[in-house]
Protein backbone atom coordinates (compact mmCIF):
# COMPACT_ATOMS: atom_id res chain seq x y z
CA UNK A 1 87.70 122.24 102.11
CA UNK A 2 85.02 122.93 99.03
CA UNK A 3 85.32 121.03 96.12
CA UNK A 4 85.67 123.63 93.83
CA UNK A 5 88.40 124.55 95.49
CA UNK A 6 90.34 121.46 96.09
CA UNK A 7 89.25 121.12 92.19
CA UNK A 8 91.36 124.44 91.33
CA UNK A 9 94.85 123.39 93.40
CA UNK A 10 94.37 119.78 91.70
CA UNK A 11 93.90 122.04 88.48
CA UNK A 12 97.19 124.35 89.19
CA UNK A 13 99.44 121.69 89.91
CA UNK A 14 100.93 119.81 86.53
CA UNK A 15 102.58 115.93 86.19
CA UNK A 16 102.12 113.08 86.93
CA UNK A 17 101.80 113.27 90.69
CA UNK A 18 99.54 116.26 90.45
CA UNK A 19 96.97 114.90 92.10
CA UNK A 20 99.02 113.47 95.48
CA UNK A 21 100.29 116.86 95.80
CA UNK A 22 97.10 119.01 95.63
CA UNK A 23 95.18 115.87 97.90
CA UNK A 24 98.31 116.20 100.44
CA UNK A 25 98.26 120.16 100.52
CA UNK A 26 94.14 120.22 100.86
CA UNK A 27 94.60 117.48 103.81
CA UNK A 28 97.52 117.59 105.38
CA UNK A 29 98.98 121.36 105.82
CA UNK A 30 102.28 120.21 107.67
CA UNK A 31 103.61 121.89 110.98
CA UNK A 32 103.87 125.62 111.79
CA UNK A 33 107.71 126.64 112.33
CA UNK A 34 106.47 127.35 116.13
CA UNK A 35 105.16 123.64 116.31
CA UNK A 36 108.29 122.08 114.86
CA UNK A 37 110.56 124.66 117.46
CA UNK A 38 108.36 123.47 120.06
CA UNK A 39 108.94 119.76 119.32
CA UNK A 40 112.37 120.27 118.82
CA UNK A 41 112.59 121.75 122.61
CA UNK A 42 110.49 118.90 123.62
CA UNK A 43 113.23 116.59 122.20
CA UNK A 44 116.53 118.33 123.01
CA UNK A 45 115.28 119.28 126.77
CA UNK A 46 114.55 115.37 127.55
CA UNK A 47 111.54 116.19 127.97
CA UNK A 48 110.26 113.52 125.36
CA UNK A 49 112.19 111.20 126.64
CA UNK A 50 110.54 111.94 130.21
CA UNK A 51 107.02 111.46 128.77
CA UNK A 52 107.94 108.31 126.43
CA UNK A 53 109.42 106.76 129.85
CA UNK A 54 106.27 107.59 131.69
CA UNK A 55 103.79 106.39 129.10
CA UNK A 56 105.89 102.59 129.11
CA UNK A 57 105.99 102.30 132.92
CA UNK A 58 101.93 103.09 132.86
CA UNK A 59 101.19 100.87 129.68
CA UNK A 60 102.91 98.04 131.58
CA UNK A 61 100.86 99.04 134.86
CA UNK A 62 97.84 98.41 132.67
CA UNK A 63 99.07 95.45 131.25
CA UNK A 64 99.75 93.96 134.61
CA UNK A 65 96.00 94.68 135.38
CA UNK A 66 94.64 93.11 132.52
CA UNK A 67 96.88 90.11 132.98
CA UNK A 68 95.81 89.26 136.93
CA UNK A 69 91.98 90.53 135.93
CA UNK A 70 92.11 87.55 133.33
CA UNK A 71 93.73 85.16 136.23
CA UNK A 72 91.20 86.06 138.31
CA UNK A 73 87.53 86.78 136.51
CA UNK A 74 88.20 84.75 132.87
CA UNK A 75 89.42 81.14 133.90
CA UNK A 76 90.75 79.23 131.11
CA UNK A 77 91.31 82.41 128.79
CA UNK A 78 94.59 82.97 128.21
CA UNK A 79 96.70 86.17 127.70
CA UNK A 80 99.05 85.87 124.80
CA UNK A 81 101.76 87.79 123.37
CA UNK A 82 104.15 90.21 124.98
CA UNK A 83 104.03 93.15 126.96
CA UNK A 84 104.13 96.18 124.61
CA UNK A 85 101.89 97.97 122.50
CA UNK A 86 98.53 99.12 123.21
CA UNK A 87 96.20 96.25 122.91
CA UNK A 88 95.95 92.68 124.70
CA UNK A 89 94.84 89.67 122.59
CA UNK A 90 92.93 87.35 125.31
CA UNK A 91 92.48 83.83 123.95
CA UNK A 92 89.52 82.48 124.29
CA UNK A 93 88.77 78.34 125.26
CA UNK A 94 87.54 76.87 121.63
CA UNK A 95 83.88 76.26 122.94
CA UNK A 96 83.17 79.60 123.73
CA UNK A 97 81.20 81.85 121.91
CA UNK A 98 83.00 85.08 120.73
CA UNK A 99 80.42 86.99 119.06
CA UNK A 100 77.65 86.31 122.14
CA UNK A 101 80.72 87.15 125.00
CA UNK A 102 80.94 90.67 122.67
CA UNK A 103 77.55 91.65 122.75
CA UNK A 104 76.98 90.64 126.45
CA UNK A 105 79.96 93.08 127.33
CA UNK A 106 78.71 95.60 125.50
CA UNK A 107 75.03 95.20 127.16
CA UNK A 108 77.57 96.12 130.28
CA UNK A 109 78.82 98.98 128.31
CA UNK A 110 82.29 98.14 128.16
CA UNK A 111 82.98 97.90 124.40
CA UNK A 112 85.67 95.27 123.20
CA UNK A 113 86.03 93.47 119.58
CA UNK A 114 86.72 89.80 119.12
CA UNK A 115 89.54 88.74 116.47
CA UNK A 116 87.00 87.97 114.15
CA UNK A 117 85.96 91.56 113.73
CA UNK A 118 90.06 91.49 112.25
CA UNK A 119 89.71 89.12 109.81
CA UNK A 120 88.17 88.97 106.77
CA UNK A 121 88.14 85.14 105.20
CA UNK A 122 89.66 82.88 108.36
CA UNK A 123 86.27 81.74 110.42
CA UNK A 124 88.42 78.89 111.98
CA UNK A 125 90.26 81.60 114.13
CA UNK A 126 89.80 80.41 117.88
CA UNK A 127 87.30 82.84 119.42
CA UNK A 128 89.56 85.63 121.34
CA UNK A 129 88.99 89.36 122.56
CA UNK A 130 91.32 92.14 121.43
CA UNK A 131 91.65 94.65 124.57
CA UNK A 132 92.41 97.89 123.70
CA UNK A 133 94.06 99.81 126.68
CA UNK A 134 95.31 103.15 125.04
CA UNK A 135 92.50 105.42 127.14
CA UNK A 136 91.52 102.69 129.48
CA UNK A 137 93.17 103.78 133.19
CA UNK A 138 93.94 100.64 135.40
CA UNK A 139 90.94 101.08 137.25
CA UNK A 140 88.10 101.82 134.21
CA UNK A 141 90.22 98.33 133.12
CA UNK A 142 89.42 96.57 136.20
CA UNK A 143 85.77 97.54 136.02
CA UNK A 144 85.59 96.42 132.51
CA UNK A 145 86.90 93.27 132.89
CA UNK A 146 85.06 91.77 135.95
CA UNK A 147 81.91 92.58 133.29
CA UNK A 148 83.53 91.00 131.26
CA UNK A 149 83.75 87.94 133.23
CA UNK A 150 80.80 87.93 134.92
CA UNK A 151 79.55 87.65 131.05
CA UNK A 152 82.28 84.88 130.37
CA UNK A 153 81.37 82.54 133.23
CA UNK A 154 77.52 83.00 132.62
CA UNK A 155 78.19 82.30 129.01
CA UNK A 156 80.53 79.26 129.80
CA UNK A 157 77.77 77.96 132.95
CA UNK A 158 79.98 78.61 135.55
CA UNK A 159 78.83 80.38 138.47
């Protein structure tokens, strides 16, 4: 949206929470009616229900993936946490080095954050990889993580 006129709904709007309401109206315009009927078929047909039941069962497929892939290509990391969400946090043994295991994955192409990335002020964090498998399928997963080990054990001198 122009300034100016973002400027002139700021300007028409009066008290003290003026400015939220123009900055919410300029970036956020809400649902159509048709969108919210839609979503309100989508809920009372079961059909979300459906989808939100298909999404867990696949998340925990990829989970499962990412959990023998670590057995199997990353020995001594460990998978923590619990099955849920849409990111893995694979620990790390304390000698290796994050920030070098990063960069060699991503010289594989497969593009994966350590925990320090998260963190701000706490450089004692053990060195860890936060797996993000929201648009990953099981097998783009698989791939990605046998790079990622092959960078792991050359990194760690293991063959």
């Amino acid at each position: 949206m122009p300034a100016k006129v973002a400027d002139e709904l700021r300007e028409s709007s009066s008290g003290p929470e003026a400015g939220a309401i123009a900055n919410s109206r300029c970036c956020w315009g809400g649902c159509s009616g048709l969108e919210q009927l839609a979503f309100t078929r989508f809920i009372d047909t079961g059909a979300l229900d459906r989808h939100q039941r298909k999404l867990r069962a696949e998340f925990h497929r990829r989970r499962q993936v990412i959990r023998r892939q670590t057995e199997a290509c990353l020995p001594g990391a460990r998978l923590t946490g619990r099955d849920g969400g849409l990111q893995a946090y694979l620990q790390l043994p304390p000698h290796l080095d994050e920030l070098a295991l990063v960069r060699a994955a991503r010289e594989q192409s497969v593009l994966v954050r350590g925990s320090r990335f998260y963190t701000l002020t706490d450089a004692s964090r053990p060195p860890a990889l936060v797996i993000s498998y929201a648009t990953v399928d099981c097998a783009g997963l698989t791939k990605s993580l046998q790079a990622i080990g092959a960078a792991y054990r050359q990194l760690a001198g293991m063959p």
